[in-house]
N, C-alpha and C. Protein backbone atom coordinates (compact mmCIF):
# COMPACT_ATOMS: atom_id res chain seq x y z
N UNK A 1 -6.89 125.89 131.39
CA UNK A 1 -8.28 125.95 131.78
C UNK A 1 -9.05 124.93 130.93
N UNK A 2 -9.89 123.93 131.35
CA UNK A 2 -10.91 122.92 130.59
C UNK A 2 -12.10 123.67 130.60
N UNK A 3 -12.64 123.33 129.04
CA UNK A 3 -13.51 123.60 128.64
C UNK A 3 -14.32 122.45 128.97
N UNK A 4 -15.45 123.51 129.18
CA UNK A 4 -16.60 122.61 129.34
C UNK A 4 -17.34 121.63 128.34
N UNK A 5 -18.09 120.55 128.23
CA UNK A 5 -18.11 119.84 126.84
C UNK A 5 -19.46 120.69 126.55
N UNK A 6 -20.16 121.35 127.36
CA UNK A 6 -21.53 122.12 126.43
C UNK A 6 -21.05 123.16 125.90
N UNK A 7 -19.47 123.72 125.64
CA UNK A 7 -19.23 124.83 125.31
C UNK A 7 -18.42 124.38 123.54
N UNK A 8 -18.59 122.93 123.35
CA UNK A 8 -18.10 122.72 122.31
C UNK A 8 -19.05 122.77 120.81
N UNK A 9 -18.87 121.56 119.96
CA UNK A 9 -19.79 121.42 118.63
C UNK A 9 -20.00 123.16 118.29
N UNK A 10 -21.73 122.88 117.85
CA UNK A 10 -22.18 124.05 117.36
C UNK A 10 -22.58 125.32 118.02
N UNK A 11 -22.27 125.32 119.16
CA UNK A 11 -23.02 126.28 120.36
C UNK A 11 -21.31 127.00 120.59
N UNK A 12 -20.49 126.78 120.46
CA UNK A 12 -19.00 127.04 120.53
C UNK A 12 -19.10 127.75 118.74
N UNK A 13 -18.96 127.57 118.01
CA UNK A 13 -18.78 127.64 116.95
C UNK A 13 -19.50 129.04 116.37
N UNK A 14 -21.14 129.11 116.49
CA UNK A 14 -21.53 130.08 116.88
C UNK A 14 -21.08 131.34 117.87
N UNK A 15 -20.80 131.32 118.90
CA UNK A 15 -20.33 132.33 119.72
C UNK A 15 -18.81 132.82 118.87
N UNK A 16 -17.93 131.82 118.90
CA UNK A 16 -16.79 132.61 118.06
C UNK A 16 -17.07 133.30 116.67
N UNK A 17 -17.92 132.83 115.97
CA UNK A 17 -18.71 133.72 114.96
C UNK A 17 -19.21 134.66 115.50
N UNK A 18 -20.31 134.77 116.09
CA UNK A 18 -20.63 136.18 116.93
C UNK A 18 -19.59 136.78 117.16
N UNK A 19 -18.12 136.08 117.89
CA UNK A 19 -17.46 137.46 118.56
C UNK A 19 -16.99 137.93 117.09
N UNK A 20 -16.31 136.76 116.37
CA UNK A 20 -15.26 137.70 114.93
C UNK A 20 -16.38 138.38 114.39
N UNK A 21 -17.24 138.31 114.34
CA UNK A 21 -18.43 139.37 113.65
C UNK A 21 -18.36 140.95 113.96
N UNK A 22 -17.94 141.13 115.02
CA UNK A 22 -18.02 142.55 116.00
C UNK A 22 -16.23 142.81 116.44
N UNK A 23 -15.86 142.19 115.56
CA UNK A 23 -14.14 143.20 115.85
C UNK A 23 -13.51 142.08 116.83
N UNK A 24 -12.41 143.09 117.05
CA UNK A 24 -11.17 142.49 118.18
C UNK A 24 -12.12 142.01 119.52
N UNK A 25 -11.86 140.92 120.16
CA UNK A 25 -12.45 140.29 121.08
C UNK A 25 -11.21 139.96 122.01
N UNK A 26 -11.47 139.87 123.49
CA UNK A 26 -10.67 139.59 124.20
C UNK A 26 -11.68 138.04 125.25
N UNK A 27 -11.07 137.19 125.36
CA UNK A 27 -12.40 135.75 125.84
C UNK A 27 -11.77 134.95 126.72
N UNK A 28 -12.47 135.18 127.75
CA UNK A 28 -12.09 134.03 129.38
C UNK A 28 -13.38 133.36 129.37
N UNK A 29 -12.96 131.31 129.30
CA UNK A 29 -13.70 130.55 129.55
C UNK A 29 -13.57 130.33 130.86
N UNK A 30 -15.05 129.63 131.06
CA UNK A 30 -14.73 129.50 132.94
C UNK A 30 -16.32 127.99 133.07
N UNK A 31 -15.63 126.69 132.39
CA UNK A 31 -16.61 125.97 132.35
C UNK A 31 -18.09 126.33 131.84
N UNK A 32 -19.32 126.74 132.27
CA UNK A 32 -20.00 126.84 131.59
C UNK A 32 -20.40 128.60 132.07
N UNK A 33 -19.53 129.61 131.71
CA UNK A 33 -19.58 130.42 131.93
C UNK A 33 -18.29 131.31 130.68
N UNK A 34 -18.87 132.20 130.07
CA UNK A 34 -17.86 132.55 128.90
C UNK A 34 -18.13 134.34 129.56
N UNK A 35 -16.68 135.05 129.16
CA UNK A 35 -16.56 136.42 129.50
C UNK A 35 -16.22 136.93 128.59
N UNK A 36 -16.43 137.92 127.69
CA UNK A 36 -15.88 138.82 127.14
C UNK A 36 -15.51 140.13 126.69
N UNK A 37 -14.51 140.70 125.97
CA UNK A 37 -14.45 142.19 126.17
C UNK A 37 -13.91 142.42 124.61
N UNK A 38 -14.84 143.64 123.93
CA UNK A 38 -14.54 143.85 122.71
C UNK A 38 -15.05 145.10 122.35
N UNK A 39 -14.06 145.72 121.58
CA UNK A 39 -14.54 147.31 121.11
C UNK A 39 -14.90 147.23 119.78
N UNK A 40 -15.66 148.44 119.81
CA UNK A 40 -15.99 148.50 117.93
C UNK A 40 -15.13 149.17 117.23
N UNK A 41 -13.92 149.84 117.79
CA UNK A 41 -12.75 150.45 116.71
C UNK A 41 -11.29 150.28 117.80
N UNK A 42 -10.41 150.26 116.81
CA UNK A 42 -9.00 150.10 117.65
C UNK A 42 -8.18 151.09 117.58
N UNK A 43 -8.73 152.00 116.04
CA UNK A 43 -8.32 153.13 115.84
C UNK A 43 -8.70 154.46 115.56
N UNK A 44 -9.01 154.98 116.37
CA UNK A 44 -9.67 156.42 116.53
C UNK A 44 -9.34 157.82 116.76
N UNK A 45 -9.79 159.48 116.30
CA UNK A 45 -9.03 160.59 116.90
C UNK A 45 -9.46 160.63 118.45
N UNK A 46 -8.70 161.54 118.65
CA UNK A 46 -9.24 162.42 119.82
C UNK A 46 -10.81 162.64 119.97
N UNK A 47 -11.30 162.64 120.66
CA UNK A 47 -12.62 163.18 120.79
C UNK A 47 -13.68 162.01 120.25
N UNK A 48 -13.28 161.04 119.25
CA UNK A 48 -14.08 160.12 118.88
C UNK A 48 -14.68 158.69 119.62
N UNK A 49 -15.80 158.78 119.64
CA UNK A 49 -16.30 157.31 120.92
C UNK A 49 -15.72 156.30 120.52
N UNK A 50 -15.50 155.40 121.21
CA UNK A 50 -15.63 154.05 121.38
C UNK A 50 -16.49 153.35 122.36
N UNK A 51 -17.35 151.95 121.30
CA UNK A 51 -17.95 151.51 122.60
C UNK A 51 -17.18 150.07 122.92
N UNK A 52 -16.95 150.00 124.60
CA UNK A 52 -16.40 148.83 124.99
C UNK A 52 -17.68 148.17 125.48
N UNK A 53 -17.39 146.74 125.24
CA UNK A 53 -18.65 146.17 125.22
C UNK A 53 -18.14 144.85 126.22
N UNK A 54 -18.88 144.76 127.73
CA UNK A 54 -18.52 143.36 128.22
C UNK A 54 -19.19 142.59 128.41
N UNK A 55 -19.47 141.07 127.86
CA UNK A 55 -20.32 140.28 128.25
C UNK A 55 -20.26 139.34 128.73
N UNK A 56 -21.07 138.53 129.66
CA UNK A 56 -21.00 137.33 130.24
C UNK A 56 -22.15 136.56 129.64
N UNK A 57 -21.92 135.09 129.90
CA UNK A 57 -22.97 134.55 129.15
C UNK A 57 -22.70 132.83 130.00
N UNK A 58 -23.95 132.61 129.97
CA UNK A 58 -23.78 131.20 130.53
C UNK A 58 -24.54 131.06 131.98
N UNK A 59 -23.82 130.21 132.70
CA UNK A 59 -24.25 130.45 134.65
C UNK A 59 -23.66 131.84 134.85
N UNK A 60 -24.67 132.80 134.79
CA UNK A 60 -24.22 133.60 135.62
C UNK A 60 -24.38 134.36 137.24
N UNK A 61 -24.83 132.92 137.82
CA UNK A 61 -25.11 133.05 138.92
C UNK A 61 -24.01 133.44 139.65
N UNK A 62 -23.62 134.17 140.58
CA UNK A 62 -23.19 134.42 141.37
C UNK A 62 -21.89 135.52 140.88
N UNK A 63 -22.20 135.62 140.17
CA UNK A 63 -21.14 136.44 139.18
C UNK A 63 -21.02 138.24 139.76
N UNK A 64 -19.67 138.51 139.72
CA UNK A 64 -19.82 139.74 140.58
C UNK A 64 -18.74 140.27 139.08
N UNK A 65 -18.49 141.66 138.73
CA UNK A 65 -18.05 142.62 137.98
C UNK A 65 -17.57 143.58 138.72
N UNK A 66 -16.37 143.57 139.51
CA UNK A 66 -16.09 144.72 139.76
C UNK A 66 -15.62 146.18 138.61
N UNK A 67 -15.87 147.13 139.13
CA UNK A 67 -16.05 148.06 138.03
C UNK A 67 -15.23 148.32 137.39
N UNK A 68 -15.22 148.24 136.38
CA UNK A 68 -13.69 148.40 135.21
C UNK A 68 -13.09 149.61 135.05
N UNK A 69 -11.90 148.92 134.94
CA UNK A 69 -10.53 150.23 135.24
C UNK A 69 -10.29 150.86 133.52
N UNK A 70 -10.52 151.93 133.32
CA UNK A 70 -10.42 152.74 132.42
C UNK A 70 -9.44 153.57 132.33
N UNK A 71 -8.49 153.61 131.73
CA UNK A 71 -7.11 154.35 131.41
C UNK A 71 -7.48 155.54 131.52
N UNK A 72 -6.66 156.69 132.24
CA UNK A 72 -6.65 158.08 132.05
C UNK A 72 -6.03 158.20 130.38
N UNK A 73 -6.74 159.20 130.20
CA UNK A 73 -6.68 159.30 128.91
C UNK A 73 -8.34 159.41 128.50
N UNK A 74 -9.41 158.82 128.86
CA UNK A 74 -10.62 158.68 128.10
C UNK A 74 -11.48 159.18 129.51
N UNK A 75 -12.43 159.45 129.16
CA UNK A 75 -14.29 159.64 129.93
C UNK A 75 -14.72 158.93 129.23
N UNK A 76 -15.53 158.07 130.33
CA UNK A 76 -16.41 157.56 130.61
C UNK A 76 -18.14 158.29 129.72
N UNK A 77 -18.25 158.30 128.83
CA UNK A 77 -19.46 159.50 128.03
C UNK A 77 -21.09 158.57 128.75
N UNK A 78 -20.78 157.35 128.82
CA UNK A 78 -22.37 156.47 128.59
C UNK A 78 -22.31 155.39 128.89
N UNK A 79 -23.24 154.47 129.74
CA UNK A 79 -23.22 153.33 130.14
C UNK A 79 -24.62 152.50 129.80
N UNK A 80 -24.27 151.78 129.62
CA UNK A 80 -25.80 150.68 129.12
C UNK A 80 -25.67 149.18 129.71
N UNK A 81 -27.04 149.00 130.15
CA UNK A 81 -26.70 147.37 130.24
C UNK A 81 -28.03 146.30 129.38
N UNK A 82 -27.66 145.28 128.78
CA UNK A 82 -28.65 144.39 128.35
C UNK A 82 -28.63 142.98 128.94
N UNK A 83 -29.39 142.40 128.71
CA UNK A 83 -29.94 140.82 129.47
C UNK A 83 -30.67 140.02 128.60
N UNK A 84 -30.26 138.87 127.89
CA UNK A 84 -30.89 138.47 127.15
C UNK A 84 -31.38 136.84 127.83
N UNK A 85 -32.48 136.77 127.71
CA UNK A 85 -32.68 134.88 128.08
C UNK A 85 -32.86 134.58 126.91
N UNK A 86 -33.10 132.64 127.26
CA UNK A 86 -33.44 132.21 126.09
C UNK A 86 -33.46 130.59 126.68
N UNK A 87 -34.21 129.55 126.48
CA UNK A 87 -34.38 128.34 126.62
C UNK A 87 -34.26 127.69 125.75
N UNK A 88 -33.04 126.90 125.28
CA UNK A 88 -32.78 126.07 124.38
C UNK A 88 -33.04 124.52 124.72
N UNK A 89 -33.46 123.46 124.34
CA UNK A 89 -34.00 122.11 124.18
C UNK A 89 -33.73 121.95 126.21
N UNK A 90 -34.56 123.03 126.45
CA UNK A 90 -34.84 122.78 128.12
C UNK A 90 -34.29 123.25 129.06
N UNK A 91 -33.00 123.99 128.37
CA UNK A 91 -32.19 124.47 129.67
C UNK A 91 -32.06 126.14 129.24
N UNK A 92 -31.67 127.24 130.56
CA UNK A 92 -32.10 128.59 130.44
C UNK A 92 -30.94 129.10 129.76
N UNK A 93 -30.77 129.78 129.13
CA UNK A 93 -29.33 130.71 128.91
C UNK A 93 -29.61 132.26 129.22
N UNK A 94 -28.59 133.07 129.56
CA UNK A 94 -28.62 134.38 130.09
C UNK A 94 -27.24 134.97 129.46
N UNK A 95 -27.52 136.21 128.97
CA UNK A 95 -26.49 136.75 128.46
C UNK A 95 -26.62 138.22 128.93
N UNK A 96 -25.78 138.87 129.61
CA UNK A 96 -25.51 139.97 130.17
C UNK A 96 -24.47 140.73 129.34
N UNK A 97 -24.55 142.44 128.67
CA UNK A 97 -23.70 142.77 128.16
C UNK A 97 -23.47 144.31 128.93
N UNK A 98 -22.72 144.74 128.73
CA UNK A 98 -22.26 145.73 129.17
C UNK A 98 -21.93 146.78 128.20
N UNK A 99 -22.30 148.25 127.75
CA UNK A 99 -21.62 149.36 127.01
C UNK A 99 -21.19 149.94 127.66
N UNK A 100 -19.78 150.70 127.60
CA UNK A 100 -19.26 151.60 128.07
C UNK A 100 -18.78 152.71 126.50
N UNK A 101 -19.52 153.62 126.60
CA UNK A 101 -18.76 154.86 125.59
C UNK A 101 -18.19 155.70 126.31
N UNK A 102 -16.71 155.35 125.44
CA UNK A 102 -15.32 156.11 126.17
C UNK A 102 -14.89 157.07 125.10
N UNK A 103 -14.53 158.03 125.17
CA UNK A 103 -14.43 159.36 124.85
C UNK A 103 -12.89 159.62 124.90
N UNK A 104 -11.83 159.06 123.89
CA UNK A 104 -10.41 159.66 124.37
C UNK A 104 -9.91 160.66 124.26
N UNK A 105 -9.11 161.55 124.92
CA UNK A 105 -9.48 162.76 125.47
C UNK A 105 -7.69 163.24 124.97
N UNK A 106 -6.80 162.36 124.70
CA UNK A 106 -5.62 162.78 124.18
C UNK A 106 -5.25 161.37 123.17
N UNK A 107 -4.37 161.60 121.80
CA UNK A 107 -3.78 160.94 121.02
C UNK A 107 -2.23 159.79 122.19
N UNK A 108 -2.53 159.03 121.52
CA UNK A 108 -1.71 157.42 122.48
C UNK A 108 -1.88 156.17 121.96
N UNK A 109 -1.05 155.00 122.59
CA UNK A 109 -1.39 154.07 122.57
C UNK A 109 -2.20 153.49 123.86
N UNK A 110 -3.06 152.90 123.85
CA UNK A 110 -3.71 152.83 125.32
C UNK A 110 -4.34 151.38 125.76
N UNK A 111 -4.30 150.65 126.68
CA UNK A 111 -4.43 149.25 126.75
C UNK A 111 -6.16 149.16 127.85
N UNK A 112 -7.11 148.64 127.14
CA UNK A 112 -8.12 148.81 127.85
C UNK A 112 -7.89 147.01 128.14
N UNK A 113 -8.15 147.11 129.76
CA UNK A 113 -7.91 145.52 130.42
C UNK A 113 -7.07 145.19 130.62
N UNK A 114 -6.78 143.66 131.46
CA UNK A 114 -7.31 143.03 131.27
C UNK A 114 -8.61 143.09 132.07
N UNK A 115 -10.13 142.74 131.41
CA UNK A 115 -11.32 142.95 132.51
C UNK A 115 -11.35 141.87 133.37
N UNK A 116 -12.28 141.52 134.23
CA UNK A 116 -12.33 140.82 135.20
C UNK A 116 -13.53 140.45 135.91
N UNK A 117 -13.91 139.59 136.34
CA UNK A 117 -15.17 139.57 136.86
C UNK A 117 -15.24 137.82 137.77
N UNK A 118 -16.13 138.31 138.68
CA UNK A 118 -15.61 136.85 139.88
C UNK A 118 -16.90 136.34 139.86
N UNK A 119 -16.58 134.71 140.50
CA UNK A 119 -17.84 133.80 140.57
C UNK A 119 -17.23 133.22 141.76
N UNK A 120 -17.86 133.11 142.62
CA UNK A 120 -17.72 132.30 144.14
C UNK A 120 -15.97 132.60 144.16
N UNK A 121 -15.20 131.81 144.29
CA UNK A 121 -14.17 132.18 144.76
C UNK A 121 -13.16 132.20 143.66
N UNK A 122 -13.70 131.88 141.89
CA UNK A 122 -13.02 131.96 141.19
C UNK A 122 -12.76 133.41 140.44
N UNK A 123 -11.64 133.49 139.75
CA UNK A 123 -11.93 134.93 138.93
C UNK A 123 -11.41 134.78 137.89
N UNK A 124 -12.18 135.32 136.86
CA UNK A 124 -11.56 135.41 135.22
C UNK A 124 -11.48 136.20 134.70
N UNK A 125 -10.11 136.59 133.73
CA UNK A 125 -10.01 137.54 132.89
C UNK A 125 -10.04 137.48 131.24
N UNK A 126 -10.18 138.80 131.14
CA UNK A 126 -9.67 138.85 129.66
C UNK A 126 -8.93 139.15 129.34
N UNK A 127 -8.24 139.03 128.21
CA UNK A 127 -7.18 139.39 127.28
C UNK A 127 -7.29 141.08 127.44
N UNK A 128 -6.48 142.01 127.41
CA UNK A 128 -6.44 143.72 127.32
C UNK A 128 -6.42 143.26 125.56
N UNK A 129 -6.96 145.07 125.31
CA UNK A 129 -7.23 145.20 123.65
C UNK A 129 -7.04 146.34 123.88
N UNK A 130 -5.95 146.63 122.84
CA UNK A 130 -5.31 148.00 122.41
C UNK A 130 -5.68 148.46 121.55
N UNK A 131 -5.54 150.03 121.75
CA UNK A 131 -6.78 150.96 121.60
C UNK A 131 -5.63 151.96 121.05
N UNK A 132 -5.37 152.93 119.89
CA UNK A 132 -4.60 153.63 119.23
C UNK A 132 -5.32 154.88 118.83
N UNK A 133 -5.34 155.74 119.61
CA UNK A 133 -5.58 157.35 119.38
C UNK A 133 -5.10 158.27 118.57
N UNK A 134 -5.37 158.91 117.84
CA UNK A 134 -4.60 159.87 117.03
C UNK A 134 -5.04 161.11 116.94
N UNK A 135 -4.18 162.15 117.05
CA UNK A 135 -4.60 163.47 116.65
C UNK A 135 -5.40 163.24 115.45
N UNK A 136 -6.62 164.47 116.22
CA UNK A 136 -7.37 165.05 114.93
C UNK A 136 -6.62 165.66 114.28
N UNK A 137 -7.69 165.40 112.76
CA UNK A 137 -6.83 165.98 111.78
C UNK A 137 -7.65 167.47 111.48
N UNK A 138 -8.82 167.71 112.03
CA UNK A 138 -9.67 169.17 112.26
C UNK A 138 -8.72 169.64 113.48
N UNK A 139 -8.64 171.15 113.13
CA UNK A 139 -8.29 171.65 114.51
C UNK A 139 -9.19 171.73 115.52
N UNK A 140 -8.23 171.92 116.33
CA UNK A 140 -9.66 172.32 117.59
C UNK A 140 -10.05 173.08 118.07
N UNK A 141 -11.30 173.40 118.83
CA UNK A 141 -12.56 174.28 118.12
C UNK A 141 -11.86 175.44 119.38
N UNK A 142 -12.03 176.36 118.78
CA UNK A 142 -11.92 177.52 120.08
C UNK A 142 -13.11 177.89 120.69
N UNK A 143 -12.12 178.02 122.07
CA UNK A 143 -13.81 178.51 122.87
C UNK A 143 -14.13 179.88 122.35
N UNK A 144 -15.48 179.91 122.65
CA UNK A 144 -15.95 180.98 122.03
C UNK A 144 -16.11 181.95 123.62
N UNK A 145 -15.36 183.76 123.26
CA UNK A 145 -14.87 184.47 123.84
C UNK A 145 -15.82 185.35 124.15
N UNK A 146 -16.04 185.96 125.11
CA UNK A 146 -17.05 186.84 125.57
C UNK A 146 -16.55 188.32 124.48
N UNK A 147 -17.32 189.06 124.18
CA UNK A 147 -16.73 190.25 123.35
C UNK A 147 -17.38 191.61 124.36
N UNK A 148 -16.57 192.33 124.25
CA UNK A 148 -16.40 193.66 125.51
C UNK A 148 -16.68 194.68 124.63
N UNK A 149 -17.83 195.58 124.79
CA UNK A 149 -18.00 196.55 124.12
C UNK A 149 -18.28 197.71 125.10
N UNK A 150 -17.42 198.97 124.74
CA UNK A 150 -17.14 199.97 125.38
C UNK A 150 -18.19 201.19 124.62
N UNK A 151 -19.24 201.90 125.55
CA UNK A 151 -19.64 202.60 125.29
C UNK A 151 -20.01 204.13 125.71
């Protein structure tokens, strides 16, 4: 895949700082269009969130996201979306992100991705990022029992 030359120097350099800033990153270039997919933990119990985070950034005209495939194993807890502009020495930039808080629901190894998302007739992915569950180390909570009193 060729990179685009506005995606090089300091405007490239920056973004890969941004991503290593925020953890494991998974990154599809697509000329002047960048995708990515990154969680804030890789290793978590049962029951503990994670947020998966997807963003696009660049032309994102015509850009379609079909809805991301989430491993059994987790819920879906929360969804968010942000949009950022910005006009640099004349030209627009747009950055679209995506939260998903996923909730894993049993101890595993578990592969979130690869994500995906299309532009006119092209499509790009990301890298999958593995995701390692572990039993809690609290037990777990009992439901609480109706009590029957005989009188």
């Amino acid at each position: 895949m060729r990179m685009d030359s506005r995606l090089t120097g300091r405007k490239l350099v920056r973004w890969i700082a941004w991503l290593s800033a925020f953890g494991l990153t998974a990154l599809a270039w697509a000329q002047d269009l960048t995708f990515s997919a990154k969680v804030d933990k890789t290793t978590v119990e049962v029951g503990d969130p994670i947020n998966l985070i997807l963003t696009f950034n660049g032309d994102v005209s015509g850009v379609e996201l079909p809805p991301p495939q989430i491993p059994e194993g987790f819920v879906v807890a929360g969804r968010s979306q942000s949009t950022n502009f910005s006009i640099r020495a004349g030209a627009m930039e747009r950055s679209t992100s995506l939260t998903f808080v996923l909730i894993p629901q049993r101890a595993g190894t578990f592969q979130l991705g690869p994500f995906l998302i299309r532009r006119h007739k092209d499509e790009f992915k990301t890298e999958p990022i593995e995701v390692t569950v572990k039993k809690s180390v609290l037990p777990p909570q009992s439901q609480p029992q109706a009590e029957r009193f005989t009188i």
